[in-house]
Protein backbone atom coordinates (compact mmCIF):
# COMPACT_ATOMS: atom_id res chain seq x y z
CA UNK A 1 -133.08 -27.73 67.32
CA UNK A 2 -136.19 -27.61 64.92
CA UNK A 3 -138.53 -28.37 67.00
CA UNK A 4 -140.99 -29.89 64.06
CA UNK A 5 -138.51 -32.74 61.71
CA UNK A 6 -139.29 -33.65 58.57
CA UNK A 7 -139.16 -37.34 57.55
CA UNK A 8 -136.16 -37.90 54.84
CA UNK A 9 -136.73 -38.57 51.00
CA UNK A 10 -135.19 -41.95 51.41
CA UNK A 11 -135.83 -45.27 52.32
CA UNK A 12 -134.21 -45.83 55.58
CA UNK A 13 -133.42 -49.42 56.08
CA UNK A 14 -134.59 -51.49 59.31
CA UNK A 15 -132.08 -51.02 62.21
CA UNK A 16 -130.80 -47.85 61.27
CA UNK A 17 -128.82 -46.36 63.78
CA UNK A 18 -127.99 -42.18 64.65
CA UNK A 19 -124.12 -42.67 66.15
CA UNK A 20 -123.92 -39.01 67.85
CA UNK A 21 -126.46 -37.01 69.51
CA UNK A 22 -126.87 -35.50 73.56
CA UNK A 23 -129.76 -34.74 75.62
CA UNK A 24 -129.31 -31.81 77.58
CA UNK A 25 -131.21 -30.73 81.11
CA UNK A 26 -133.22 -29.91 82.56
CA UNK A 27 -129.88 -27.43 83.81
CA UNK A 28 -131.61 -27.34 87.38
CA UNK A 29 -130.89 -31.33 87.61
CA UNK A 30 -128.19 -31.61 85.70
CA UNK A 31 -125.62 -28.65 86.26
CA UNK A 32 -123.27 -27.04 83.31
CA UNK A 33 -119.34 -27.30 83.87
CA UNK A 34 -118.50 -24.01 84.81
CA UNK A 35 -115.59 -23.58 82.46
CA UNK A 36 -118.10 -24.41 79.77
CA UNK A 37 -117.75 -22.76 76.27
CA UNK A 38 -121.22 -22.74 75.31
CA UNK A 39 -125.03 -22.88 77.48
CA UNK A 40 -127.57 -25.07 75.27
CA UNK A 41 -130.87 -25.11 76.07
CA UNK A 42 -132.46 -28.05 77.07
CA UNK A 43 -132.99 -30.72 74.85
CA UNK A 44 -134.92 -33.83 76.73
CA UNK A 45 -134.69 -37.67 75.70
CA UNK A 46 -138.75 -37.13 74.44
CA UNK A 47 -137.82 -34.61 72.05
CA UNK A 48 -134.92 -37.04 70.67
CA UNK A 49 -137.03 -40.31 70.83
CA UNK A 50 -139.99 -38.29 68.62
CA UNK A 51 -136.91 -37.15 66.54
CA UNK A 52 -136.01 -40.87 65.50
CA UNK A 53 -139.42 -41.70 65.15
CA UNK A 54 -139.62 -38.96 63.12
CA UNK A 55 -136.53 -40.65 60.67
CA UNK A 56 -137.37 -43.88 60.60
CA UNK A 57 -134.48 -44.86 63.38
CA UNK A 58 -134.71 -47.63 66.01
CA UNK A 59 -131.11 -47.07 67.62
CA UNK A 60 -128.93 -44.56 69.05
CA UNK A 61 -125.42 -43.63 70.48
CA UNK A 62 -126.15 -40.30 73.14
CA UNK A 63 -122.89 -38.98 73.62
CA UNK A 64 -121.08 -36.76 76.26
CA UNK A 65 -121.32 -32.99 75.40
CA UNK A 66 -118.26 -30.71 76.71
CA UNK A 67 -120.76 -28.72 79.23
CA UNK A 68 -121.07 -31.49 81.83
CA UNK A 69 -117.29 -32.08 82.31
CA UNK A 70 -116.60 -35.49 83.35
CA UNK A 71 -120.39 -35.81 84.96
CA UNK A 72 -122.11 -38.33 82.69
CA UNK A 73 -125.44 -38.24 85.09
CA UNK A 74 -127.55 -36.64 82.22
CA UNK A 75 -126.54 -39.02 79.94
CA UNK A 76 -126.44 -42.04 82.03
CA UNK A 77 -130.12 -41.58 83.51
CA UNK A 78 -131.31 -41.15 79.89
CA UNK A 79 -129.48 -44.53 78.93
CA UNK A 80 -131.02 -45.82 82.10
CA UNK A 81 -134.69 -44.72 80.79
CA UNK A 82 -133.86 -45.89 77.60
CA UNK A 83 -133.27 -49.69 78.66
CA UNK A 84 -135.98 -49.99 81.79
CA UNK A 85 -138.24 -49.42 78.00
CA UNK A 86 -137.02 -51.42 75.89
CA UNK A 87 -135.10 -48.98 73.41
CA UNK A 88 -131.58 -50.53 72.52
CA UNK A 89 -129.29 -47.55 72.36
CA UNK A 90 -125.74 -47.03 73.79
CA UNK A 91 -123.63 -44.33 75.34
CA UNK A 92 -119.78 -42.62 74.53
CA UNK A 93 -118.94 -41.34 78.17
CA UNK A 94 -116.25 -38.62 79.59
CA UNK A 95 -114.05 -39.43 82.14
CA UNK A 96 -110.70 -38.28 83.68
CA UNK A 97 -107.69 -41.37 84.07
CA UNK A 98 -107.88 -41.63 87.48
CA UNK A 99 -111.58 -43.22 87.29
CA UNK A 100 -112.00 -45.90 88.98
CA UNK A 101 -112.44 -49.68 87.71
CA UNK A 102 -115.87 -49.89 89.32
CA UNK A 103 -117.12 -46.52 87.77
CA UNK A 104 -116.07 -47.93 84.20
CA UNK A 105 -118.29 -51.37 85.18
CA UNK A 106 -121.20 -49.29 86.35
CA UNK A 107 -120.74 -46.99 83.13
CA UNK A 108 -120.23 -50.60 81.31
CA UNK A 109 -123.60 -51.96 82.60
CA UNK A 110 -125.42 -48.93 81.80
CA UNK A 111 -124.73 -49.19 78.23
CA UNK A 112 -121.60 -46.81 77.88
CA UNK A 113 -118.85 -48.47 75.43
CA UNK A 114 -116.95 -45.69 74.68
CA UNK A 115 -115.23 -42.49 76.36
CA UNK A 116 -114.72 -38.92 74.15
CA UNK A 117 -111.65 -36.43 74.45
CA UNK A 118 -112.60 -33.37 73.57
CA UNK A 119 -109.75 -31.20 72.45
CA UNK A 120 -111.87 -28.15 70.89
CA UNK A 121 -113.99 -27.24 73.92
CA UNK A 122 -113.42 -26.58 77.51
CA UNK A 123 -114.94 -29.17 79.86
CA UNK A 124 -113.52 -32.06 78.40
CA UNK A 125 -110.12 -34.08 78.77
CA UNK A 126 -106.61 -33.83 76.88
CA UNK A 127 -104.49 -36.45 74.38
CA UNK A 128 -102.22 -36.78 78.34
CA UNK A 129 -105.05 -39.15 79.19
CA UNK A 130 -105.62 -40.88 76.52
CA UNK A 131 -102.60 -43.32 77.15
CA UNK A 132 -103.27 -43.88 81.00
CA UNK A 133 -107.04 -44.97 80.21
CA UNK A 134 -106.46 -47.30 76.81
CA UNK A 135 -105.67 -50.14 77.83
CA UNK A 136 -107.95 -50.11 80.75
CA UNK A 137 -110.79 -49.32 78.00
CA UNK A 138 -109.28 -52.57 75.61
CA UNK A 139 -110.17 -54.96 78.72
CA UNK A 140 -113.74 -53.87 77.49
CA UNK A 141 -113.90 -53.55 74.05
CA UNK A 142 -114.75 -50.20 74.49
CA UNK A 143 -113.18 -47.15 71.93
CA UNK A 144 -111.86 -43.96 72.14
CA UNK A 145 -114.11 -41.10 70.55
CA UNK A 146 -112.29 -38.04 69.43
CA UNK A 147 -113.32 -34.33 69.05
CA UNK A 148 -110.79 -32.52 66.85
CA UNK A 149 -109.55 -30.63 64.36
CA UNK A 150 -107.95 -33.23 62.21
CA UNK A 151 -105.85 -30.40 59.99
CA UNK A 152 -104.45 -29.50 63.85
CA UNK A 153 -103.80 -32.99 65.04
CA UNK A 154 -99.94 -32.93 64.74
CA UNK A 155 -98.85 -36.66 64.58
CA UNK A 156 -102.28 -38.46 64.01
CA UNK A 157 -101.61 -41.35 62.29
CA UNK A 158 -98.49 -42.00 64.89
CA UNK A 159 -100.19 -41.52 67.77
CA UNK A 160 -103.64 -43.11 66.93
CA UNK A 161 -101.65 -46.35 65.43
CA UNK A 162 -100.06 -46.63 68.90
CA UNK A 163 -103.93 -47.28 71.05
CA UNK A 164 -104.73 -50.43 71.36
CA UNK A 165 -108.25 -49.70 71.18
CA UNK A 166 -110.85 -48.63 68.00
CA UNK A 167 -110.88 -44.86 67.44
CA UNK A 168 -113.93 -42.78 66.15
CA UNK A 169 -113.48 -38.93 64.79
CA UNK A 170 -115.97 -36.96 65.01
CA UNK A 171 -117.89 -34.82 62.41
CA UNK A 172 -115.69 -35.81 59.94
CA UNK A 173 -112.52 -34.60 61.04
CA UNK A 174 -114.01 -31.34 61.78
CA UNK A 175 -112.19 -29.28 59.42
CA UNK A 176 -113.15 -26.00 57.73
CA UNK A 177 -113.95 -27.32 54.22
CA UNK A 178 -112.24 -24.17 52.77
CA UNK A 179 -108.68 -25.89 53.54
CA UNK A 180 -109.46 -28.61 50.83
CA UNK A 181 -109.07 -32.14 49.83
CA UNK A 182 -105.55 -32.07 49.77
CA UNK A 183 -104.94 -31.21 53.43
CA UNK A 184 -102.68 -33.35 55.24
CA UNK A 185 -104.22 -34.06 58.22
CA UNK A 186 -107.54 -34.96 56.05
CA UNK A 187 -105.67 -36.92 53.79
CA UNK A 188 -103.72 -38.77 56.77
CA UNK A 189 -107.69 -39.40 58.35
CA UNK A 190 -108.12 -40.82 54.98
CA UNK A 191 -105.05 -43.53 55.04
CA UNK A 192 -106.02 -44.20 58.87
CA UNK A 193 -109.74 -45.03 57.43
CA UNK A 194 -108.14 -46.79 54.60
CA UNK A 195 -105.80 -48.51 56.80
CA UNK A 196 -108.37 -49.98 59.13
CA UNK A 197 -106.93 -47.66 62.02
CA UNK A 198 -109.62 -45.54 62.46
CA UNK A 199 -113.45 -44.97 61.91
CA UNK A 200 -115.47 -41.48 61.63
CA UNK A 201 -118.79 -39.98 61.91
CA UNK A 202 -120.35 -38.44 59.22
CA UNK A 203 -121.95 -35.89 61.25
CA UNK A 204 -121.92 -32.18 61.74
CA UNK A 205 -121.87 -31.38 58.37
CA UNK A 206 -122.70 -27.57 59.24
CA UNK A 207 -119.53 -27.62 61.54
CA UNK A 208 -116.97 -27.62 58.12
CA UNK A 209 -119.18 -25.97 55.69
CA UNK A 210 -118.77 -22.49 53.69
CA UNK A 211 -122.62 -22.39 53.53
CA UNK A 212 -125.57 -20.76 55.79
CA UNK A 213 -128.35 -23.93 54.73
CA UNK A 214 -128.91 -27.48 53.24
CA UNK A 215 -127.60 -28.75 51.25
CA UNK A 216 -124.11 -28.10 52.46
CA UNK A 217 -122.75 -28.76 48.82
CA UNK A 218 -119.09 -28.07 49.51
CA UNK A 219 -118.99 -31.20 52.46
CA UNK A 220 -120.22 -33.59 49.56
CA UNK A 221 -116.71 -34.64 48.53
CA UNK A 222 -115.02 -34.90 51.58
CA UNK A 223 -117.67 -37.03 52.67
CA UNK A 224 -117.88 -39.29 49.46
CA UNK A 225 -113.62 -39.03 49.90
CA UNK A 226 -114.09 -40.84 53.21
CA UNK A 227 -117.02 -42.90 52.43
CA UNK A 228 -114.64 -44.18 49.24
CA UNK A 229 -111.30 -44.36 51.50
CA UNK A 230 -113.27 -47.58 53.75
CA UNK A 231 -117.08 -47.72 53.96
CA UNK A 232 -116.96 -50.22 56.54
CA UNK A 233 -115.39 -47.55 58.96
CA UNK A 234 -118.04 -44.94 58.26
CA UNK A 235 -121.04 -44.42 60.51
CA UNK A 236 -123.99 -41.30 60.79
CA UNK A 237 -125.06 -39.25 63.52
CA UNK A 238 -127.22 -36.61 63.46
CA UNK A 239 -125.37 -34.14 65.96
CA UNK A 240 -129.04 -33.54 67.30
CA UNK A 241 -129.97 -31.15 69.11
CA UNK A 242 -126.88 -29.34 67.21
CA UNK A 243 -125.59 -27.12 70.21
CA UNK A 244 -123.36 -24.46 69.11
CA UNK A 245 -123.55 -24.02 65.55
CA UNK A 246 -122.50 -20.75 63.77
CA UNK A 247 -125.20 -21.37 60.89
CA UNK A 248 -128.68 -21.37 61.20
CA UNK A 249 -130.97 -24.03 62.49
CA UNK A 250 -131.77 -27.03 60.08
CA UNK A 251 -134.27 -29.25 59.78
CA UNK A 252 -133.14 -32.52 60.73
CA UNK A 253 -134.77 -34.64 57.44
CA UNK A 254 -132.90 -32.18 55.54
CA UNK A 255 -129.79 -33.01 57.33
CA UNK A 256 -130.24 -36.76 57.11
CA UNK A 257 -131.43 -36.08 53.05
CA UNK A 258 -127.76 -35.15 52.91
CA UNK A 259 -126.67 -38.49 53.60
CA UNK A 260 -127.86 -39.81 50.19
CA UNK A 261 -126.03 -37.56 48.46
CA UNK A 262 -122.87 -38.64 50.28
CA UNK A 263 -123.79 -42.53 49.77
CA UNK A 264 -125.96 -42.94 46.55
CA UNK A 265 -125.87 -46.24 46.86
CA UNK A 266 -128.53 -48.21 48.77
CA UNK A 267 -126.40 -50.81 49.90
CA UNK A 268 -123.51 -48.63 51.46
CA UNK A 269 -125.91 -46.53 53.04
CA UNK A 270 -127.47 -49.37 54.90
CA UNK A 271 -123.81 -50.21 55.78
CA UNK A 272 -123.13 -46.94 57.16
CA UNK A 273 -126.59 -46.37 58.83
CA UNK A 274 -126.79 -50.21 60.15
CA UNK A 275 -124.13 -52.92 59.80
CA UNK A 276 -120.85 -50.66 60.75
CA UNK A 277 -122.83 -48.95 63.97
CA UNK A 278 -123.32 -53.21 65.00
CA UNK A 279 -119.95 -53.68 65.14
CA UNK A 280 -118.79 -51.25 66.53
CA UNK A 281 -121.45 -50.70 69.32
CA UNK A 282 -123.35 -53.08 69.28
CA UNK A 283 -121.18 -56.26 68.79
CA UNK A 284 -121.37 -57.92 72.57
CA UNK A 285 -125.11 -58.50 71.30
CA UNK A 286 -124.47 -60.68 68.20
């Protein structure tokens, strides 16, 4: 991470909400999966909170990384922190299907609504368990989160039309931008979008680019191509503290400066930024 953010060149409207970061350590607390693909360094919930104050945002969504396996204790003490003051934030867990009902309700009270499957890195858990844990994960209104390469995901509009629950795709499908518009698994994220089957983050935008800084020109119209296929399935996350990037280090008002170039348009970027992360986190509070 930078450790010094610079505040964006746009308004940021009230409620604004970062769908996707972690907080990481400190690794003597909180041990590393061993079968781990990467080591980041630690990354603490201070550093994050000064990040959105930073930005201009009052809400968050701290996700599992791949490194902790199916041990959500970093996460969960941070969302534990984060309520005992006040801060309304939420969590995306990882857990195998044989958890139990009572770890889901303690995971539930603690602010968790969603669980990832991570099919890039090691640590995290396979499409076999996605089918044994939806409908226990329906009974409350949580989602499934996915990490993937979308132009690798043989079947996805079959299998993700078959969950009974909402599903999320992270950093926008995740696929090399060099493969194009026209690649079918983008294109078939696109009709799920379209289709009201599925939602995505538009985050990691140095995970798909060509390019070694901002602005990461060649993401622009994939973004805008998913912001156009539904806007009201579209939400931002800042990927902070950005473990294991091949590019270097941005500055994280640079990254969220990308954003407006994505969404022009004030109104669909408050949608993205406030009124989609409501429903779909945030809705047992309305």
């Amino acid at each position: 991470m930078d450790p010094s953010p610079k505040a964006p060149h746009f308004l940021v409207p009230a409620g604004a909400v970062d769908c996707h970061a972690h907080v990481f350590g400190p690794s003597s607390k909180y041990p590393f999966h061993p079968g781990r693909t990467y080591t980041p360094p630690d990354a603490s919930l201070e550093e994050y909170l000064h990040l959105h104050q930073t930005l201009g945002i009052q809400r968050g969504i701290l996700v599992q990384p791949s490194v902790y396996g199916v041990d959500n204790s970093a996460t969960r003490h941070a969302l534990q922190r984060l309520r005992k003051s006040g801060h309304a934030y939420r969590g995306v867990a990882v857990v195998d299907s044989s958890v139990s009902d009572n770890k889901l309700d303690a995971l539930h009270e603690d602010g968790f609504r969603g669980v990832r499957l991570n099919m890039l890195f090691k640590g995290g858990i396979s499409w076999k368990d996605v089918t044994a844990l939806a409908d226990r994960l329906a009974e409350r209104g949580w989602h499934l989160q996915f990490l993937v390469d979308v132009s690798e995901f043989e079947n996805f509009e079959t299998l993700i039309g078959q969950l009974p629950v909402p599903v999320v795709i992270d950093h926008m499908g995740h696929m090399a931008c060099e493969k194009g518009l026209a690649q079918e698994g983008f294109q078939a994220l696109c009709r799920a979008l379209k289709n009201g089957h599925a939602w995505v983050k538009l985050s990691g935008a140095y995970r798909i680019t060509s390019l070694d800084q901002t602005p990461y020109d060649d993401v622009v119209p994939f973004a805008q191509q998913l912001i156009q296929a539904n806007p009201e399935r579209c939400v931002w996350g800042s990927d902070w503290p950005h473990p294991h990037i091949s590019v270097p280090m941005p500055n994280d008002g640079a990254l969220f400066d990308e954003l407006a170039s994505w969404a022009p348009d004030v109104q669909t970027r408050k949608r993205i930024l406030v009124d989609n992360p409501d429903a779909l986190y945030f809705g047992d509070l309305a």
